[in-house]
C-alpha atoms as a PDB file:
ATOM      1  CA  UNK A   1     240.444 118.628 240.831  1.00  0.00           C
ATOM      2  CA  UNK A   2     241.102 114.764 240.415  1.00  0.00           C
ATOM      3  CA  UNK A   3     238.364 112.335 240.536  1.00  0.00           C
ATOM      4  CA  UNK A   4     240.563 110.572 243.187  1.00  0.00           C
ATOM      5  CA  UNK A   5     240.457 114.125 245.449  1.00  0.00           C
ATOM      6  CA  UNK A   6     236.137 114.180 244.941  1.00  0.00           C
ATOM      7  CA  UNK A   7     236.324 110.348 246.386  1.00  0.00           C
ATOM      8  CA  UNK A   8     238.381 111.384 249.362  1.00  0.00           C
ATOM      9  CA  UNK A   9     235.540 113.804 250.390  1.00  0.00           C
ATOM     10  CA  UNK A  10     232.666 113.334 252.996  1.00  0.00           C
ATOM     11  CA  UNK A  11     229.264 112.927 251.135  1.00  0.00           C
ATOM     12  CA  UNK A  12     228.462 116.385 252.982  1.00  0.00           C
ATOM     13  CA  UNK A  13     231.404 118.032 251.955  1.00  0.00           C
ATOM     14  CA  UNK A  14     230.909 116.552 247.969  1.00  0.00           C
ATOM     15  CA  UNK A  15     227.167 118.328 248.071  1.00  0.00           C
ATOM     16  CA  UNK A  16     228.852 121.394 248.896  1.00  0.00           C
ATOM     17  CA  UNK A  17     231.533 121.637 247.001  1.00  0.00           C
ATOM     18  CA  UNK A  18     228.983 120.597 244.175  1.00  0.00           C
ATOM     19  CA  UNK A  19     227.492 123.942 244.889  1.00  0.00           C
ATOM     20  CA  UNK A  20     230.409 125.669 245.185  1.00  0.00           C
ATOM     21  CA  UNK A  21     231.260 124.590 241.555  1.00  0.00           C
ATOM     22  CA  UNK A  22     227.839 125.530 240.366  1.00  0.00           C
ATOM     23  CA  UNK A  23     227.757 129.056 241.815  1.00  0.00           C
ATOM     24  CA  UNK A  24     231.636 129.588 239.949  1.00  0.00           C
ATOM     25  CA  UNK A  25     230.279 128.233 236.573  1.00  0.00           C
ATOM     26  CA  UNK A  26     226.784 131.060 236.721  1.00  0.00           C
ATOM     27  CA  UNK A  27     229.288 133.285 237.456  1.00  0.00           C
ATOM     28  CA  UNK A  28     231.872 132.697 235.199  1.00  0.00           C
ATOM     29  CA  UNK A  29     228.958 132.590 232.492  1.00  0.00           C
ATOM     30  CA  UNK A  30     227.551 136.183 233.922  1.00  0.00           C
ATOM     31  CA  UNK A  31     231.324 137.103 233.030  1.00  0.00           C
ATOM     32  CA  UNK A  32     231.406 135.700 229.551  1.00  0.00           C
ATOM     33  CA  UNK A  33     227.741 137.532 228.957  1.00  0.00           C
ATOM     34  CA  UNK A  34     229.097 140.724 229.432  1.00  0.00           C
ATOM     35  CA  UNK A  35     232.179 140.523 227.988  1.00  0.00           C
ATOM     36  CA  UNK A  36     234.645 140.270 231.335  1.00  0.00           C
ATOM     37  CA  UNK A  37     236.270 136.970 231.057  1.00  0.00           C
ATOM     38  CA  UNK A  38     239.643 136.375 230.727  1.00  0.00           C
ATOM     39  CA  UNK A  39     239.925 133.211 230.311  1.00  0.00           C
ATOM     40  CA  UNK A  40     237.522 131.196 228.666  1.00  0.00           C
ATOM     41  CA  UNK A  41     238.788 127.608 229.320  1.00  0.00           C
ATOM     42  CA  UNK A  42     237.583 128.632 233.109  1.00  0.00           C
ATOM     43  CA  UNK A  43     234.308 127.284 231.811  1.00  0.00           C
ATOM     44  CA  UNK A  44     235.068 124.408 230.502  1.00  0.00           C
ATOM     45  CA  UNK A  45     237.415 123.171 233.626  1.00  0.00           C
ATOM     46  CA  UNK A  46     234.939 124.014 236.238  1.00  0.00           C
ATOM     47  CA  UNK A  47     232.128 121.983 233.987  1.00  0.00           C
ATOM     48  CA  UNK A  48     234.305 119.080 234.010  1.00  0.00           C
ATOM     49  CA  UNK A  49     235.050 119.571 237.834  1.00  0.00           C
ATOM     50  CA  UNK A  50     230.661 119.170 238.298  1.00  0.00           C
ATOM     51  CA  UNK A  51     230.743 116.245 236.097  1.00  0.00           C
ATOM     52  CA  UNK A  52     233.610 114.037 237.938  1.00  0.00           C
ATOM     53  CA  UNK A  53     231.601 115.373 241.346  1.00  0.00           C
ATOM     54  CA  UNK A  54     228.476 114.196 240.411  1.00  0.00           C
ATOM     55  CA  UNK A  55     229.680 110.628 239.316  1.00  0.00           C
ATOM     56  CA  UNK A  56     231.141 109.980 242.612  1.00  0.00           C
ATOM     57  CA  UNK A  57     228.004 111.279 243.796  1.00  0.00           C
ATOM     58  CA  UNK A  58     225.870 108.538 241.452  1.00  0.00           C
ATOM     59  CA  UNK A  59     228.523 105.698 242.477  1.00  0.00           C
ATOM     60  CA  UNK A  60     228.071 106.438 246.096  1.00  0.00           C
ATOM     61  CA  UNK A  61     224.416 106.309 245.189  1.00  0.00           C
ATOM     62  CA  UNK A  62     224.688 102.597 243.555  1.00  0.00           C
ATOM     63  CA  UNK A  63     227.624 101.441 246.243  1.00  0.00           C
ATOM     64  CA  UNK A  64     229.808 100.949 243.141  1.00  0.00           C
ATOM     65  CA  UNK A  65     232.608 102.928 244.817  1.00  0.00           C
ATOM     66  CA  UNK A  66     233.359 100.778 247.621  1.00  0.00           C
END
């Protein structure tokens, strides 16, 4: 996703598709444990997915996105 698609989101809907993200990245890391993942770069997408979702989380936090 785009930064600009996490701002568009409810602050509701942002916490849960924070844990959404989170619950795809233990289990694409349970994959990678044992061997089952396909596609590795899977990892590294959905970690930078958290990351942009959690700074529009902090600038809601500090009002800077308004």
């Amino acid at each position: 996703m785009e930064v600009k698609e996490f701002r568009e989101l409810s602050p509701e809907e942002l916490n849960e598709k924070i844990y959404e993200l989170r619950s795809t990245l233990f289990e694409l890391r349970r994959k990678k444990a044992v061997g089952q993942l396909e596609h590795g770069e899977e990892v590294k997408r959905v970690r930078k997915d958290i990351a942009k979702a959690e700074t529009v989380k902090r600038e809601r936090e500090l009002n800077l996105g308004k």
